[in-house]
N, C-alpha and C. Protein backbone atom coordinates (compact mmCIF):
# COMPACT_ATOMS: atom_id res chain seq x y z
N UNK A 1 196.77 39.39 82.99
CA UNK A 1 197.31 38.82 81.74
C UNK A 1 198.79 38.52 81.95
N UNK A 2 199.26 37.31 80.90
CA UNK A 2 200.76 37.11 81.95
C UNK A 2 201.39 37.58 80.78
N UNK A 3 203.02 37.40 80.77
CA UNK A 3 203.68 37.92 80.20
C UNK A 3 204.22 37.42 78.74
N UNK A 4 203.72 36.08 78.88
CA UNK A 4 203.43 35.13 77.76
C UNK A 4 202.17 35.97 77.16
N UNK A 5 201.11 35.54 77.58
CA UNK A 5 199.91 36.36 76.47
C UNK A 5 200.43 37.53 76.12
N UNK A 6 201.04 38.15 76.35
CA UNK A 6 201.14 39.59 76.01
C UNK A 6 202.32 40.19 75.05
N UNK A 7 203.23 38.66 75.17
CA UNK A 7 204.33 38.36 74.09
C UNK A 7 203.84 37.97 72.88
N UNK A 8 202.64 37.07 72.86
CA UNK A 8 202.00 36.64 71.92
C UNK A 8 200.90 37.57 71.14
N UNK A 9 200.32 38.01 72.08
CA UNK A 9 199.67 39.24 71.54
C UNK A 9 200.62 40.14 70.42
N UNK A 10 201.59 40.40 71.22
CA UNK A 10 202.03 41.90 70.37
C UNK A 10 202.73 41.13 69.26
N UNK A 11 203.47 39.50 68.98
CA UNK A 11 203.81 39.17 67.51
C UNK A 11 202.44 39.27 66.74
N UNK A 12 201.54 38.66 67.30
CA UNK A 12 200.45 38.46 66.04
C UNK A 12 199.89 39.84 65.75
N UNK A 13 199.68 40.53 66.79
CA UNK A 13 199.59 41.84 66.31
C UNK A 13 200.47 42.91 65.27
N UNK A 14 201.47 42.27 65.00
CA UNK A 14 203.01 42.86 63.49
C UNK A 14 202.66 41.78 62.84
N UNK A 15 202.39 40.13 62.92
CA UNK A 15 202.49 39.47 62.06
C UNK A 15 201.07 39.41 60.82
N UNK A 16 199.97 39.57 61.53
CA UNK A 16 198.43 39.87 60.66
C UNK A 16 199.01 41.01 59.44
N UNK A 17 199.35 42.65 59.99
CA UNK A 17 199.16 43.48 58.95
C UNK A 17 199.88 42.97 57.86
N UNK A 18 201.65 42.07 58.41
CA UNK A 18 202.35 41.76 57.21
C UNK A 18 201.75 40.51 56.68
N UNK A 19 200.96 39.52 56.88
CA UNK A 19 200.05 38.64 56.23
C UNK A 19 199.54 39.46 55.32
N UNK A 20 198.62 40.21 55.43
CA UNK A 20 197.73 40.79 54.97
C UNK A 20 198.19 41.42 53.56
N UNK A 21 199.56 42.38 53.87
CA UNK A 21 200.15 42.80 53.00
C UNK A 21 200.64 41.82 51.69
N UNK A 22 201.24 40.64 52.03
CA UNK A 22 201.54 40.22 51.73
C UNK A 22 201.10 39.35 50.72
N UNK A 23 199.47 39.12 51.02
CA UNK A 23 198.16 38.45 50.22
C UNK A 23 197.31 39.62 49.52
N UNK A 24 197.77 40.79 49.76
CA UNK A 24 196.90 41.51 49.37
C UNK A 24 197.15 41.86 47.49
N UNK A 25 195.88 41.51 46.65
CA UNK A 25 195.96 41.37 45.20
C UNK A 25 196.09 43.36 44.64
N UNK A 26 197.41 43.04 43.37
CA UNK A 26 197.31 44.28 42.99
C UNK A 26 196.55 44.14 41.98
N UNK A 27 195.34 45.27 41.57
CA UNK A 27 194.56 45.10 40.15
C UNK A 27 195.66 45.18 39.05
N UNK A 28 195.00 44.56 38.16
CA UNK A 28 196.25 44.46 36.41
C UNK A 28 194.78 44.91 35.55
N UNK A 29 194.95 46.22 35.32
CA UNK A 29 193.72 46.51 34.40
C UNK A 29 193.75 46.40 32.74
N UNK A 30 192.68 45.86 31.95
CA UNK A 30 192.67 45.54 31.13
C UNK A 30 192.16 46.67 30.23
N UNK A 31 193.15 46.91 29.32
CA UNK A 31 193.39 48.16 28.33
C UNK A 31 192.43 48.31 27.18
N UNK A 32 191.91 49.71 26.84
CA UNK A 32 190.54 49.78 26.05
C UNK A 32 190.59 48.70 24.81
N UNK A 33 191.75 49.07 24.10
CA UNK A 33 192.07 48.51 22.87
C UNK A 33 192.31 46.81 22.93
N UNK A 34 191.64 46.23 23.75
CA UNK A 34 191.55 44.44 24.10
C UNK A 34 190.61 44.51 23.25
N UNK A 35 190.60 43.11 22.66
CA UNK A 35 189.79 42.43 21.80
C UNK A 35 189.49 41.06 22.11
N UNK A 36 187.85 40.71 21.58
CA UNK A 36 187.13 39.36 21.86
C UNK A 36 186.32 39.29 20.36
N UNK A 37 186.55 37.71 19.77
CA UNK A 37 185.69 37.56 19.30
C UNK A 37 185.28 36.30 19.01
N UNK A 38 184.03 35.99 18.00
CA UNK A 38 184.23 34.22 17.34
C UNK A 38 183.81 34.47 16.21
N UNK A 39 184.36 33.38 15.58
CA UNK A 39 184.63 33.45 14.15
C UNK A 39 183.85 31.94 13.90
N UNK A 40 183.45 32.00 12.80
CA UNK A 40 182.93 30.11 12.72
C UNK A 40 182.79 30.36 10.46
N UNK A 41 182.36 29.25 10.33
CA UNK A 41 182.04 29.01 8.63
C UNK A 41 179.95 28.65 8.56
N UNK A 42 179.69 28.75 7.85
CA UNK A 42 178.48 28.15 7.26
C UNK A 42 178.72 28.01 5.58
N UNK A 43 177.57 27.31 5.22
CA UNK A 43 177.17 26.49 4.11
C UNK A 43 177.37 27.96 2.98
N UNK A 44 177.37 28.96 3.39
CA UNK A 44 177.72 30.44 2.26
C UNK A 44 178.72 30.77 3.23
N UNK A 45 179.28 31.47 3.92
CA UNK A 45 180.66 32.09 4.10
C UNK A 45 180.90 32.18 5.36
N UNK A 46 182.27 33.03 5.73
CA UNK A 46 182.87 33.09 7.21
C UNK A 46 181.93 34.04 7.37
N UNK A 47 182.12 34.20 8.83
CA UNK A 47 181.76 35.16 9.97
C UNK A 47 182.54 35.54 10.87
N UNK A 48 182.23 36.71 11.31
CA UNK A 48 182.93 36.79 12.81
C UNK A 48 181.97 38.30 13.36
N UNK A 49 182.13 37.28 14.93
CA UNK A 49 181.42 38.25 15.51
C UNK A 49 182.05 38.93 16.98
N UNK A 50 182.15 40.25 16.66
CA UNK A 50 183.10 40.88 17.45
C UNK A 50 182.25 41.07 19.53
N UNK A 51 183.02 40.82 20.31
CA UNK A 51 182.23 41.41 21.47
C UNK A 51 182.19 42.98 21.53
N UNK A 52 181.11 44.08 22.09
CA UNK A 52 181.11 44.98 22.16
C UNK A 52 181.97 45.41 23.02
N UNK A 53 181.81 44.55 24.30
CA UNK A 53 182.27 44.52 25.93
C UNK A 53 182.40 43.35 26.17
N UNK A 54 183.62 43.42 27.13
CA UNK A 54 183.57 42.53 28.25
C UNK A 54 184.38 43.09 29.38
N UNK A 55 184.20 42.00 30.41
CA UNK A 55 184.94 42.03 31.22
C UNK A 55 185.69 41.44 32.31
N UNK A 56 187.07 41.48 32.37
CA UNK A 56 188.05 40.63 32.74
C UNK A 56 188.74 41.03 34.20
N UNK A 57 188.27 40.30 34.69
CA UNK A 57 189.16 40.44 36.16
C UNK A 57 190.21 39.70 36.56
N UNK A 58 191.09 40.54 36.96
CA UNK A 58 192.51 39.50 37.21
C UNK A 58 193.46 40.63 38.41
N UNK A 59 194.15 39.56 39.22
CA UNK A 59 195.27 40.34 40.11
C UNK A 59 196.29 40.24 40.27
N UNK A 60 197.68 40.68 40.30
CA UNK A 60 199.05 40.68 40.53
C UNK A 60 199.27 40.35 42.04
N UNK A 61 199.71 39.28 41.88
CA UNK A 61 200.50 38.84 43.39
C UNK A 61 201.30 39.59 44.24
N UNK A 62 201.93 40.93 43.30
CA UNK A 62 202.72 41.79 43.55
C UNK A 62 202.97 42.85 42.34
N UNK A 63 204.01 43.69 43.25
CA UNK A 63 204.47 44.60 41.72
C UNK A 63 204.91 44.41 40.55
N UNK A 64 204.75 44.98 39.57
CA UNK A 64 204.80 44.32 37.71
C UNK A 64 204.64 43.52 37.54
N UNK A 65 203.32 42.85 38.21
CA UNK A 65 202.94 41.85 37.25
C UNK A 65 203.71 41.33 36.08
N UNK A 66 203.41 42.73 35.20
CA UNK A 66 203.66 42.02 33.74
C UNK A 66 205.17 41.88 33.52
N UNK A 67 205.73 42.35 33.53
CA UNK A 67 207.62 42.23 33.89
C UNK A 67 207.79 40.66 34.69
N UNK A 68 206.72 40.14 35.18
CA UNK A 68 206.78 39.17 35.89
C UNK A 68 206.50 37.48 35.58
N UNK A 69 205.68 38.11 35.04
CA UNK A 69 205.20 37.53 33.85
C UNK A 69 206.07 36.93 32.51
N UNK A 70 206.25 37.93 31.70
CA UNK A 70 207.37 38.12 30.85
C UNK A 70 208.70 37.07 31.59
N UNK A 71 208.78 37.02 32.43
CA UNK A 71 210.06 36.56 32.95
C UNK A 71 209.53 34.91 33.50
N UNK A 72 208.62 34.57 33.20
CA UNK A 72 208.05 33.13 33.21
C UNK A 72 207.69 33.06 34.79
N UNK A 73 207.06 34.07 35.70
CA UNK A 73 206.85 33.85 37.34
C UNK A 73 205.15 33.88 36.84
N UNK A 74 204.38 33.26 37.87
CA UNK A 74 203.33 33.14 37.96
C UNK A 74 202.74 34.32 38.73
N UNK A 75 202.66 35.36 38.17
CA UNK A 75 202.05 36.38 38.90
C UNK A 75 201.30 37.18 38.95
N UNK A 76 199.85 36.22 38.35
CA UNK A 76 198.58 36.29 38.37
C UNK A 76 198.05 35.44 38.68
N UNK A 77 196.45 35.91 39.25
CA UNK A 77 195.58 35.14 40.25
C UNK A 77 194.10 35.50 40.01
N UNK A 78 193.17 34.95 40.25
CA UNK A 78 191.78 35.07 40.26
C UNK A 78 191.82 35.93 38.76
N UNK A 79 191.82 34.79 37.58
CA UNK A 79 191.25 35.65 36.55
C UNK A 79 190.06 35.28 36.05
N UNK A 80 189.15 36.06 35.58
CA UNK A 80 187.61 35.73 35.13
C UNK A 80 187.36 36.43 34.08
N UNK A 81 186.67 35.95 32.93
CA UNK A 81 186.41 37.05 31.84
C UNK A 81 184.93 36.51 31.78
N UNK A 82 184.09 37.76 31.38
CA UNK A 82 182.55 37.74 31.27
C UNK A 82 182.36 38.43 29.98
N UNK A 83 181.30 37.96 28.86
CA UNK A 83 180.90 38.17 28.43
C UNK A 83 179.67 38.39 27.77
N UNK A 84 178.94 40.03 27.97
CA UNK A 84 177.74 40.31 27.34
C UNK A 84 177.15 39.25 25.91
N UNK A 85 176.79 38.42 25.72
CA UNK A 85 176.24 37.57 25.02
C UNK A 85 175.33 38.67 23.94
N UNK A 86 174.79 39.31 24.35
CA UNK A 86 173.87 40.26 23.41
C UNK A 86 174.69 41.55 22.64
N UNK A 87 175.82 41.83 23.37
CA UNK A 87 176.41 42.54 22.61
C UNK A 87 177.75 41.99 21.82
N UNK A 88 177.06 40.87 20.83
CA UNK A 88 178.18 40.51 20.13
C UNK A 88 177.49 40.93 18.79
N UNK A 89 178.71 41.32 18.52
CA UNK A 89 177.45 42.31 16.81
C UNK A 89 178.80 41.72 15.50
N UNK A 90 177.85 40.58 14.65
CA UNK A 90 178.38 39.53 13.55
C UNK A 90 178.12 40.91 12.48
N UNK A 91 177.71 41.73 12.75
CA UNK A 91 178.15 43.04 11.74
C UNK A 91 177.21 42.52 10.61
N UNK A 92 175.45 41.98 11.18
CA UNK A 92 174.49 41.61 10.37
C UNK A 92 173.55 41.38 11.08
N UNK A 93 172.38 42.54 10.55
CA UNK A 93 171.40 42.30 12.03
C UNK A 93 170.58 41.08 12.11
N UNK A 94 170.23 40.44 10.90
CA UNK A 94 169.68 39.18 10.91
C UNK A 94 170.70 37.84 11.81
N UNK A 95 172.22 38.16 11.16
CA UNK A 95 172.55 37.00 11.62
C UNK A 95 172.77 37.87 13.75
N UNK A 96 172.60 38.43 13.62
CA UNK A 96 172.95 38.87 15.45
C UNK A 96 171.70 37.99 16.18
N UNK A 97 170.87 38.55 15.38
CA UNK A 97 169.22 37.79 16.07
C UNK A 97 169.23 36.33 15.89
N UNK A 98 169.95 35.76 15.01
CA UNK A 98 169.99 34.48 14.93
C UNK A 98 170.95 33.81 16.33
N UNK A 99 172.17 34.53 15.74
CA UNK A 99 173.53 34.55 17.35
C UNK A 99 172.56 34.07 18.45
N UNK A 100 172.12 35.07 18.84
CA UNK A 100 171.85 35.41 20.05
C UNK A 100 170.50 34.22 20.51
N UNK A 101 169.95 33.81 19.62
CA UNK A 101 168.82 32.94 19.79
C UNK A 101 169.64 31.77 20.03
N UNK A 102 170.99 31.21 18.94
CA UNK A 102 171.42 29.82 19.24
C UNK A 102 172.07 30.18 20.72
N UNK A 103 172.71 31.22 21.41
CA UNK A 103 173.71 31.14 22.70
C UNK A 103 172.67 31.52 23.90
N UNK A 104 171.13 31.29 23.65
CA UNK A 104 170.19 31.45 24.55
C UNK A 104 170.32 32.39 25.29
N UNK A 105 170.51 33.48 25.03
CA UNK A 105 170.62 34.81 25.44
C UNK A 105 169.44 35.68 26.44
N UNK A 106 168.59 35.11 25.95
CA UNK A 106 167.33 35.68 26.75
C UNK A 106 167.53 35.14 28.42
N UNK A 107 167.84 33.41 28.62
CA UNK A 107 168.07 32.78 29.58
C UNK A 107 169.36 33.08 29.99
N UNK A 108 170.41 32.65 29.47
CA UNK A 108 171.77 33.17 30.12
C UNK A 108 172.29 34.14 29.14
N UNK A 109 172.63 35.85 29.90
CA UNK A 109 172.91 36.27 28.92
C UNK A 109 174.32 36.79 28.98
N UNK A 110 174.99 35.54 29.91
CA UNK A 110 176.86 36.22 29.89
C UNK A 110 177.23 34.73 29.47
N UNK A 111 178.61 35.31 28.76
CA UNK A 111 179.47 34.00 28.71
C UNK A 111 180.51 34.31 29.53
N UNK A 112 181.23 32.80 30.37
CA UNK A 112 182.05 33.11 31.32
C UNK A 112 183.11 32.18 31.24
N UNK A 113 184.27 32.44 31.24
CA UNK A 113 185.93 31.69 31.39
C UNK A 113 186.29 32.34 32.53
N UNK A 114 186.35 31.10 33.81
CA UNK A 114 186.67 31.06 34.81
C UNK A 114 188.00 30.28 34.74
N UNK A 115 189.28 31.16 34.96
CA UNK A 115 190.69 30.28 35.15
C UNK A 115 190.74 29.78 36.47
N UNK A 116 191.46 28.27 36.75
CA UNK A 116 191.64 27.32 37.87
C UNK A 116 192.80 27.80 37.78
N UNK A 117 193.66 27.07 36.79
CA UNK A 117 194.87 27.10 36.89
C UNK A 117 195.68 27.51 35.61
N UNK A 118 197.12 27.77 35.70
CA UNK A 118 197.60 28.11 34.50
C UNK A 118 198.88 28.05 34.63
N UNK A 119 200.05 27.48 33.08
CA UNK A 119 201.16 27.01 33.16
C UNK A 119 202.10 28.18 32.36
N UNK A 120 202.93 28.71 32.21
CA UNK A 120 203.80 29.28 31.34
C UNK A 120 205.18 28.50 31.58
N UNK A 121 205.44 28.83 29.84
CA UNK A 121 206.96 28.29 29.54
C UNK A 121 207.49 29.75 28.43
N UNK A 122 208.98 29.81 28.62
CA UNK A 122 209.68 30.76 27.67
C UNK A 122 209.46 29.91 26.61
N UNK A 123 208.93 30.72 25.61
CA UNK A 123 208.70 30.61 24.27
C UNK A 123 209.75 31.09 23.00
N UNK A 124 210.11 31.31 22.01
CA UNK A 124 210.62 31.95 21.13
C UNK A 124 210.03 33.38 20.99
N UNK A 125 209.13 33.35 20.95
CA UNK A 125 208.38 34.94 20.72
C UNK A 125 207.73 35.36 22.42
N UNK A 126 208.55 35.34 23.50
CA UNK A 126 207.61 35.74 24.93
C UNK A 126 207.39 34.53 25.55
N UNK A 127 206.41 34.19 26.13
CA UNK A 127 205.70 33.34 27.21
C UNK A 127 204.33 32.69 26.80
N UNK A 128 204.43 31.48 26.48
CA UNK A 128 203.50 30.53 26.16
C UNK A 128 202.42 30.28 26.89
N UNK A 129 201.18 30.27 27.56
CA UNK A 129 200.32 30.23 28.27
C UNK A 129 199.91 29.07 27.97
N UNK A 130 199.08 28.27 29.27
CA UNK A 130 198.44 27.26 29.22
C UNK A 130 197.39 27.46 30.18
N UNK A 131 196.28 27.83 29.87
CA UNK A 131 194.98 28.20 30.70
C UNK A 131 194.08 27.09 30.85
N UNK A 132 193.64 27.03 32.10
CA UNK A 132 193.15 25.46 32.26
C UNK A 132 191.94 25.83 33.54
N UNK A 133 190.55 26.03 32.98
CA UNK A 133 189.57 26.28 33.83
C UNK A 133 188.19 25.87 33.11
N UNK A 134 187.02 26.94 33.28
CA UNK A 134 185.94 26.62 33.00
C UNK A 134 185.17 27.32 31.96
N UNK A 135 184.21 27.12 30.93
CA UNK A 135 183.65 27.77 29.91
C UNK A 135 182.46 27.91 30.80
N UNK A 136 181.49 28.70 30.75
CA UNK A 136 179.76 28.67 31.08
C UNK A 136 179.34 29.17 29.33
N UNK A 137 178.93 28.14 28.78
CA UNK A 137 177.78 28.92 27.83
C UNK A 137 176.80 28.40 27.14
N UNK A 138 175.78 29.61 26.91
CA UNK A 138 174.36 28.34 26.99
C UNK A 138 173.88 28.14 28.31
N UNK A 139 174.65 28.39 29.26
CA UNK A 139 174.32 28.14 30.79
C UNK A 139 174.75 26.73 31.45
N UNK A 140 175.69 26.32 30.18
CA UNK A 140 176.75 24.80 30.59
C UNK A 140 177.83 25.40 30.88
N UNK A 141 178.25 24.60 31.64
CA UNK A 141 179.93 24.81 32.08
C UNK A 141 180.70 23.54 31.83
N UNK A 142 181.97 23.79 31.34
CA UNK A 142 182.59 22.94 31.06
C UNK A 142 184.04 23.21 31.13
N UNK A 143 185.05 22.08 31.72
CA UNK A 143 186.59 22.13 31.51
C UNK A 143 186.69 22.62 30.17
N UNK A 144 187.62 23.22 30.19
CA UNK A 144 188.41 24.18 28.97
C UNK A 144 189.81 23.96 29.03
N UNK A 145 190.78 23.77 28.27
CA UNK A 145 192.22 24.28 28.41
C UNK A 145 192.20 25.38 27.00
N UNK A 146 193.03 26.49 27.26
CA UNK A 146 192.96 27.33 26.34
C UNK A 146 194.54 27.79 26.21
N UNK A 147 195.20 27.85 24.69
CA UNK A 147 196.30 27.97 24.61
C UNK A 147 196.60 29.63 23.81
N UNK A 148 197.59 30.20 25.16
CA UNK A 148 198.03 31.69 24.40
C UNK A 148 199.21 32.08 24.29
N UNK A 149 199.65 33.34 24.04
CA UNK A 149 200.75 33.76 24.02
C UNK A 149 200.76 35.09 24.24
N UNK A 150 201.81 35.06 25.72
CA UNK A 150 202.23 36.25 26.13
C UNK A 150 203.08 36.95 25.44
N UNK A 151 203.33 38.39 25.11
CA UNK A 151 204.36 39.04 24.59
C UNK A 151 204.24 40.61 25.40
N UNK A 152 205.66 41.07 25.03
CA UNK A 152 205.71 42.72 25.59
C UNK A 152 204.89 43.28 24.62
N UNK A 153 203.51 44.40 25.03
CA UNK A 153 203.18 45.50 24.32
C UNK A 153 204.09 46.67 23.96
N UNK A 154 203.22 47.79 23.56
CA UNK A 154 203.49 49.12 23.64
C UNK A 154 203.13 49.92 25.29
N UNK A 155 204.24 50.35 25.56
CA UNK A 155 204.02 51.51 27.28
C UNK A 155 204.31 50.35 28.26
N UNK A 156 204.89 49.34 28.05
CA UNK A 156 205.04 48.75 29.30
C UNK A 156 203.63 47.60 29.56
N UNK A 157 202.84 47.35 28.42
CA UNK A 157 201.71 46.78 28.61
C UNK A 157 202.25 45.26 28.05
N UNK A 158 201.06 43.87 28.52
CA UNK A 158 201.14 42.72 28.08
C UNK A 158 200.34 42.43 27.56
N UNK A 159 200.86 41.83 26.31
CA UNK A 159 199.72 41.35 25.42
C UNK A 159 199.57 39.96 25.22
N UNK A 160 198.00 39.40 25.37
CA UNK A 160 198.19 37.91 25.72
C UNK A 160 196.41 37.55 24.51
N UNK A 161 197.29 36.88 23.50
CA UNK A 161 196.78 36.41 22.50
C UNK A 161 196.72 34.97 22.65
N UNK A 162 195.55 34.52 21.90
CA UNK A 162 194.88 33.41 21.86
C UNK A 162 193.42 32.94 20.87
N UNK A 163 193.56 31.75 20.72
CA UNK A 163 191.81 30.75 19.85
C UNK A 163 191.91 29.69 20.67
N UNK A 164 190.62 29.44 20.18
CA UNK A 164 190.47 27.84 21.09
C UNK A 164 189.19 27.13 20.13
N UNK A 165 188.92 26.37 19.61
CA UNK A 165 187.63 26.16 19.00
C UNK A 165 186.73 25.54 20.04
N UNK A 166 185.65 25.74 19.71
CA UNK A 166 184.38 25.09 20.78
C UNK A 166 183.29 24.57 19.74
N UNK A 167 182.90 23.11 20.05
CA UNK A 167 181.82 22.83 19.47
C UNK A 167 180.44 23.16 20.02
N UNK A 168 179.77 23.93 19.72
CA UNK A 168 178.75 24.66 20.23
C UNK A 168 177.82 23.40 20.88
N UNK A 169 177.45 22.00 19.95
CA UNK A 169 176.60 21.34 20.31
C UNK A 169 176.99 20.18 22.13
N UNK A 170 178.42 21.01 22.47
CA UNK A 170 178.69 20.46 23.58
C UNK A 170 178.32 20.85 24.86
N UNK A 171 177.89 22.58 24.51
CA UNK A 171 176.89 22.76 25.22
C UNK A 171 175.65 22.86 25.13
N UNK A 172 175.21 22.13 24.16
CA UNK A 172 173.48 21.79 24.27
C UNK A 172 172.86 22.89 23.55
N UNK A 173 174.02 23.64 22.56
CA UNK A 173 173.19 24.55 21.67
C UNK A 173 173.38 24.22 20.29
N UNK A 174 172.49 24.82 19.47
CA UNK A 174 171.62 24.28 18.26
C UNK A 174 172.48 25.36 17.45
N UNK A 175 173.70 25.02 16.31
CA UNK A 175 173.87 26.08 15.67
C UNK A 175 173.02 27.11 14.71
N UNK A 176 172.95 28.41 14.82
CA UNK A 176 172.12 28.98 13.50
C UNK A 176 171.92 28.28 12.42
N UNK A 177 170.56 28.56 11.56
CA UNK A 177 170.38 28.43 10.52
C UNK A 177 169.56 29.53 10.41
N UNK A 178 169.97 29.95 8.77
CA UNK A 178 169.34 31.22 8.10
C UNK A 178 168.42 30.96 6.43
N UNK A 179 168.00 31.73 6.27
CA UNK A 179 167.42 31.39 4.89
C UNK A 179 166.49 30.32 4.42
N UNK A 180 165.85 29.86 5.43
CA UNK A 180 165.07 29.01 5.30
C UNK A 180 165.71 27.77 5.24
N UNK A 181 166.91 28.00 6.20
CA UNK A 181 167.74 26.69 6.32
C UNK A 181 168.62 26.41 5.10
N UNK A 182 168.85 27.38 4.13
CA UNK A 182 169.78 27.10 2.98
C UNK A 182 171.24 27.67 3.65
N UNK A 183 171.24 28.11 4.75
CA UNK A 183 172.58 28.92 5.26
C UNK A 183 172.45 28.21 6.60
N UNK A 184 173.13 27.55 7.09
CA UNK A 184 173.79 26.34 8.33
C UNK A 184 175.11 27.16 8.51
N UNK A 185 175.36 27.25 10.15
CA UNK A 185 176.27 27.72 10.63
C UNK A 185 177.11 26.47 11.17
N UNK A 186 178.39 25.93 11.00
CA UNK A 186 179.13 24.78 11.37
C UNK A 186 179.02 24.76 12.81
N UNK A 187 178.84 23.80 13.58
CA UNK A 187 179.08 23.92 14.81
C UNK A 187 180.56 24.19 15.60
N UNK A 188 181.39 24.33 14.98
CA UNK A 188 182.55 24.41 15.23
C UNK A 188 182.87 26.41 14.85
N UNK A 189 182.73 26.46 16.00
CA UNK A 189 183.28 28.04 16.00
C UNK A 189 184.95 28.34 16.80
N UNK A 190 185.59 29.49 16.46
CA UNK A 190 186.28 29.79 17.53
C UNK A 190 186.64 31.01 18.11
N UNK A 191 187.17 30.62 19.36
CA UNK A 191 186.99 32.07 20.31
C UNK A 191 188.48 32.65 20.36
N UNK A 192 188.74 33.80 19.91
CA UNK A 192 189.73 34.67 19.73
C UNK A 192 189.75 35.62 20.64
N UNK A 193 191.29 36.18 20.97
CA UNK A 193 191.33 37.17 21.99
C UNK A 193 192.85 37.87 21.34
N UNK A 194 192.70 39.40 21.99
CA UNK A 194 193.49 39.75 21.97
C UNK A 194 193.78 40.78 23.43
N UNK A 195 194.21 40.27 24.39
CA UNK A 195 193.59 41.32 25.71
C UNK A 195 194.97 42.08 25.92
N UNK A 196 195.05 42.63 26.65
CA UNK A 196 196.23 44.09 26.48
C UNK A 196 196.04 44.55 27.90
N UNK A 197 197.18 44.07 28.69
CA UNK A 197 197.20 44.32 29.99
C UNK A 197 198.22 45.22 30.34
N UNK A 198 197.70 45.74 32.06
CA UNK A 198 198.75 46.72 32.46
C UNK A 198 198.48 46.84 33.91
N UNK A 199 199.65 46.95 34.36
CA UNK A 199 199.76 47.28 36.25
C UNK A 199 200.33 48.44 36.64
């Protein structure tokens, strides 16, 4: 082996671990007290139907994330939120069974917001979000942009609030009807968050 290979060897051999380090994602775990829900109108009154669970995956490019954040740096990556479709409870067992029949639950039974990409600007109140990826529901997927707002929690945590409305019939689902069809659910629902992060 000459003295060249063996020069080359031993950089890439220091330069891989600090690659590595360097790409390597810190978890940003998402705090009990996060909230999901949708809210919509029908022909008799509002609703809203809370998620039981979900779950959100996301990673820090580095240390404090959220300090990082806060300070308008992009320093989150691969975020995904899933949601149990069956455990959304409209706090009415008729209308749950109805829910769950229009978001075809039996066939697909997660809903999913897959982030591509995402913009922040300093805001007056924190950091303005601009989320720009994919909906799955119903078992359609579709471009989404979704607009939030970052702010400092309590303990050092980030709190990143948001709605977005979705017309249900864009993904090929049939809104509820109840009562022998005297109670119509609008197709226009929307999806609320309140998620509560920490690194």
């Amino acid at each position: 082996m000459s003295a060249n290979t063996v020069r080359i060897s031993l950089a890439l051999g220091a330069l891989i671990p600090a690659l590595v380090a360097a790409t390597r994602m810190t978890p940003i775990e998402v705090q009990p007290e996060s909230k999901l829900w949708i809210a919509g109108t029908s022909t008799v009154r509002a609703f809203q139907c809370q998620a039981g669970t979900f779950d959100a995956k996301l990673g820090g490019t580095g240390d404090n994330a959220v300090a990082a954040v806060l300070a308008g740096e992009k320093a989150v990556s691969d975020i995904v939120v899933t949601v149990p479709a069956e455990k959304l409870d409209c706090r009415n067992s008729t209308m749950n069974e109805h829910m769950r029949k229009a978001l075809k639950v039996g066939q697909f039974p997660t809903i999913t917001f897959r982030v591509g990409s995402y913009d922040l600007a300093k805001a007056a109140e924190g950091v303005a979000v601009t989320l720009n990826g994919t909906l799955t529901l119903g078992g359609v997927e579709k471009p989404i942009t979704i607009n939030a707002t970052a702010k400092p929690g309590e303990n050092g945590t980030l709190l990143v609030s948001g709605t977005r409305e979705v017309r249900m019939t864009e993904f090929g689902l049939k809104p509820p009807t109840l009562m022998l069809g005297t109670m119509k659910v609008d197709e226009r629902i929307k999806v609320g968050f309140d998620v509560v992060l920490k690194d």
